[in-house]
C-alpha atoms as a PDB file:
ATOM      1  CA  UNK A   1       2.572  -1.786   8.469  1.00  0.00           C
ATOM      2  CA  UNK A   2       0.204  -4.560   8.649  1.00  0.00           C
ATOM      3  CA  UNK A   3      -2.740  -4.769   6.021  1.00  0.00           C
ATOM      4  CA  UNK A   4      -6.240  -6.690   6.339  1.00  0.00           C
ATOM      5  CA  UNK A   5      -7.774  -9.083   3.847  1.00  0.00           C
ATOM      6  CA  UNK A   6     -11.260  -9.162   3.747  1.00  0.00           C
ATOM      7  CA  UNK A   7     -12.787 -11.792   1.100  1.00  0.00           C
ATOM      8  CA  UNK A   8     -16.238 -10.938  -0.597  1.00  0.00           C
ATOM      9  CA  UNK A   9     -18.365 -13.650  -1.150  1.00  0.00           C
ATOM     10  CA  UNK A  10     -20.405 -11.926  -3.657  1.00  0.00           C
ATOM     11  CA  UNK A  11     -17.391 -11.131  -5.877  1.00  0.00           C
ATOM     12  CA  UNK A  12     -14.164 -12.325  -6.811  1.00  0.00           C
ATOM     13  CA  UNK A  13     -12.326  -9.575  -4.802  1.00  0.00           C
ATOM     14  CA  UNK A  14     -10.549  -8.817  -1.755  1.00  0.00           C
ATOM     15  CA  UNK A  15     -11.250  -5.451   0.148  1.00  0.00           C
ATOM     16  CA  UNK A  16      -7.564  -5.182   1.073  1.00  0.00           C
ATOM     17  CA  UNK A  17      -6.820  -2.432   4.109  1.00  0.00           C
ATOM     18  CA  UNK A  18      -3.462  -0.789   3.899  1.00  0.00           C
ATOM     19  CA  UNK A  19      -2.251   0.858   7.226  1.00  0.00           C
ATOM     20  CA  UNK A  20       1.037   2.585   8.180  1.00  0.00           C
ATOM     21  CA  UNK A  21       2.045   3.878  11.473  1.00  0.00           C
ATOM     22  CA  UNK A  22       2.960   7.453  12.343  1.00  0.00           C
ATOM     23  CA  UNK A  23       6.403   6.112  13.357  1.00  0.00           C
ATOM     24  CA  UNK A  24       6.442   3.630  10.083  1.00  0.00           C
ATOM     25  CA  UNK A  25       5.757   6.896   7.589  1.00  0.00           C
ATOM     26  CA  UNK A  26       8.448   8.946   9.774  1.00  0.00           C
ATOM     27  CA  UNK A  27       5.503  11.363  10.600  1.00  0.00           C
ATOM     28  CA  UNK A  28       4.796  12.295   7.363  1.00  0.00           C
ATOM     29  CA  UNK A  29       1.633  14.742   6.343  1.00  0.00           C
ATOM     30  CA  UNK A  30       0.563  12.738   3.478  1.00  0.00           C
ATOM     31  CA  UNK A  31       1.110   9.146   1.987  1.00  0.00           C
ATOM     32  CA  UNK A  32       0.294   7.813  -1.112  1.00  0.00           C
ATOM     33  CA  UNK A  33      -0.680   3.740  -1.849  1.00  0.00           C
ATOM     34  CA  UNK A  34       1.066   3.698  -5.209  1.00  0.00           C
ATOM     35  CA  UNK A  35       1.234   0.125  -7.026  1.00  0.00           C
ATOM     36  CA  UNK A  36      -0.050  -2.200  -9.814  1.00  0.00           C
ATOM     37  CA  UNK A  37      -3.241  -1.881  -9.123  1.00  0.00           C
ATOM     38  CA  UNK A  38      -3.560   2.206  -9.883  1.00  0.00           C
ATOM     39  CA  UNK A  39      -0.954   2.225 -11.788  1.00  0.00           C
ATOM     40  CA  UNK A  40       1.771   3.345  -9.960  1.00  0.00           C
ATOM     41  CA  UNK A  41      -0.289   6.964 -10.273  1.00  0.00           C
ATOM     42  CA  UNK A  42       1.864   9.034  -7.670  1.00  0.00           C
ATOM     43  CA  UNK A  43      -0.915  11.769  -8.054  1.00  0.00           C
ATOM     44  CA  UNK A  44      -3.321   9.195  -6.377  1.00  0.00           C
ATOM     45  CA  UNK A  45      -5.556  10.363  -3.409  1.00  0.00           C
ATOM     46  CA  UNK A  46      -3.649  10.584  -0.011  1.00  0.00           C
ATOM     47  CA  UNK A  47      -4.313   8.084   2.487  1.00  0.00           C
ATOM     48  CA  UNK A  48      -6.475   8.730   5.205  1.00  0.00           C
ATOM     49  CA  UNK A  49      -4.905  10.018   8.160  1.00  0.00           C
ATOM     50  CA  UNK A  50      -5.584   9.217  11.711  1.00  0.00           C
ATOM     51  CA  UNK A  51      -5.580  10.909  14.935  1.00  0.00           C
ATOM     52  CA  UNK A  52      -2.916   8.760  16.201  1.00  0.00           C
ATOM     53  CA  UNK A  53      -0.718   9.544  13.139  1.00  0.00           C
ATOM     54  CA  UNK A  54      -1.189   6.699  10.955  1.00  0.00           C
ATOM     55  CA  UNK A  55      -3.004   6.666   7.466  1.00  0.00           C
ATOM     56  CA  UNK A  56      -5.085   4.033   6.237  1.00  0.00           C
ATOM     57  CA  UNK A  57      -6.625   3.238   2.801  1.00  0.00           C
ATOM     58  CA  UNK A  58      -9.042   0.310   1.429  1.00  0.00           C
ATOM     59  CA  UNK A  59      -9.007  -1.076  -2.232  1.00  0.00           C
ATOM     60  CA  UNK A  60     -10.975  -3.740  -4.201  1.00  0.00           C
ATOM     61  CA  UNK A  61      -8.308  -6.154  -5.468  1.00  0.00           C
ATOM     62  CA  UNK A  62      -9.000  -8.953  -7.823  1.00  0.00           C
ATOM     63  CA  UNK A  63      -8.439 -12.272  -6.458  1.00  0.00           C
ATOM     64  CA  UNK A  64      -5.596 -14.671  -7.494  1.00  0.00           C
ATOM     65  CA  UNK A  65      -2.813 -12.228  -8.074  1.00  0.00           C
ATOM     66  CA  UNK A  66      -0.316 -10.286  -6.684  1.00  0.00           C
ATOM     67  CA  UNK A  67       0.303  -6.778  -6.939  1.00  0.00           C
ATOM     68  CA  UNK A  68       3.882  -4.520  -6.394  1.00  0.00           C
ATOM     69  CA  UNK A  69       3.474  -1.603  -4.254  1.00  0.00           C
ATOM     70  CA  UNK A  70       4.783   0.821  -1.814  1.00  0.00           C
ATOM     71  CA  UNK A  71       4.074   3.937   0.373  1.00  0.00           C
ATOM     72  CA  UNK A  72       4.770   7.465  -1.333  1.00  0.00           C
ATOM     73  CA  UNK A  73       5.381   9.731   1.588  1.00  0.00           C
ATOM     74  CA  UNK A  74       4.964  13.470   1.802  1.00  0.00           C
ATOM     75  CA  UNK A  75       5.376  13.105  -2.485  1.00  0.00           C
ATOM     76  CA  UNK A  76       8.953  12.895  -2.253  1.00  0.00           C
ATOM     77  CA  UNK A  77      10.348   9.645  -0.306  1.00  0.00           C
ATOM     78  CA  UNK A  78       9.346   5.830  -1.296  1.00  0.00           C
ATOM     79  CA  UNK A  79       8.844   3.346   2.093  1.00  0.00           C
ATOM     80  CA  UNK A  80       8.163  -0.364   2.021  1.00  0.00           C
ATOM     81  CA  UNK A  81       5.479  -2.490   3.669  1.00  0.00           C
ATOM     82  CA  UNK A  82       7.965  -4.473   5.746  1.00  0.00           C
ATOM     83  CA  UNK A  83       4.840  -6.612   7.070  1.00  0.00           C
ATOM     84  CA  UNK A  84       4.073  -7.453   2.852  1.00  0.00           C
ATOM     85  CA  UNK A  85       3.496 -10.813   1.727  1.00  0.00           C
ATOM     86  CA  UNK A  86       6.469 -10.539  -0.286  1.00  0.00           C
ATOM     87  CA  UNK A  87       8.952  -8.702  -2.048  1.00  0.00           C
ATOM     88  CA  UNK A  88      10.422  -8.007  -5.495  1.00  0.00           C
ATOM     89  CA  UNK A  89      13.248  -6.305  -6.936  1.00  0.00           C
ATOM     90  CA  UNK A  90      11.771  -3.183  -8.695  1.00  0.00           C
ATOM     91  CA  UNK A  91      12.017  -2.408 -12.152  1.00  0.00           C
ATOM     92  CA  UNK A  92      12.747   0.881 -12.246  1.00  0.00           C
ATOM     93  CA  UNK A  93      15.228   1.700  -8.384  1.00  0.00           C
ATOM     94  CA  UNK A  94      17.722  -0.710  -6.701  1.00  0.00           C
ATOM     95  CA  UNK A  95      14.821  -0.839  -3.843  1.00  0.00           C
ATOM     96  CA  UNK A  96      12.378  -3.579  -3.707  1.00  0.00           C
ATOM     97  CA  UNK A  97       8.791  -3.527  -3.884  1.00  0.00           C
ATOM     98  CA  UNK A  98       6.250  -5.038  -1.571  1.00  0.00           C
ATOM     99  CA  UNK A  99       3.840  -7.472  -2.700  1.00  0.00           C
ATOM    100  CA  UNK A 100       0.472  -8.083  -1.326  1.00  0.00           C
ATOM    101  CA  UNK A 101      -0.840 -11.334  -2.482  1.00  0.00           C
ATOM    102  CA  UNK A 102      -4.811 -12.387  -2.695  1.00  0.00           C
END
C-alpha cells in the first residue's frame, strides 16, 4: 500500500497519493482514507477505484507534520498502510494507526 509524495514548490504542501491494492483491501467495493487530516470523517468520499481493483486518492497535506490514518473498507472493517512511514497506538482501538509523515 505504497503512497507518493509529491512536494509543491509554490506552497508549503505535499500532494500525498494514497493507493491500496485489490488484494491489500481484500477486494472490497469501496474504501475510505479516514485520518487527521479530514477528521477521521468515515462519511468521506470513497477512493477511486481502478480497473485492476485497487483505489487511489490524492490530498494536499501541510508540510512538517504527521498525520494518523487508515483505510475504511466497504464502511465496516479498518486496514492499515503496512508500507506507512510509521505507526502509533490508536486512541480509541487496541490497533495501531499508520502515519504518513511530510
Amino acid at each position: 500500500m505504497p503512497f507518493k509524495k509529491q512536494y509543491l514548490k509554490s506552497k508549503a504542501v505535499c500532494k500525498v497519493t494514497f493507493k491500496i491494492s485489490k488484494d491489500e483491501a481484500h477486494e472490497a467495493q469501496s474504501v475510505r482514507l479516514v485520518g487527521d487530516f479530514n477528521g477521521w470523517d468515515m462519511t468521506s468520499p470513497p477512493m477511486k477505484k481502478l480497473k485492476d481493483g485497487s483505489f487511489t486518492t490524492t490530498v494536499e497535506l501541510e508540510n512538517d507534520a504527521n498525520y494518523q490514518f487508515r483505510y475504511l473498507l466497504n464502511d465496516s472493517k479498518w486496514e492499515n498502510d503496512w508500507a506507512a512511514d510509521a505507526y502509533v497506538p490508536s486512541a480509541v482501538s487496541l490497533d495501531n494507526n499508520s502515519v504518513v509523515q511530510v
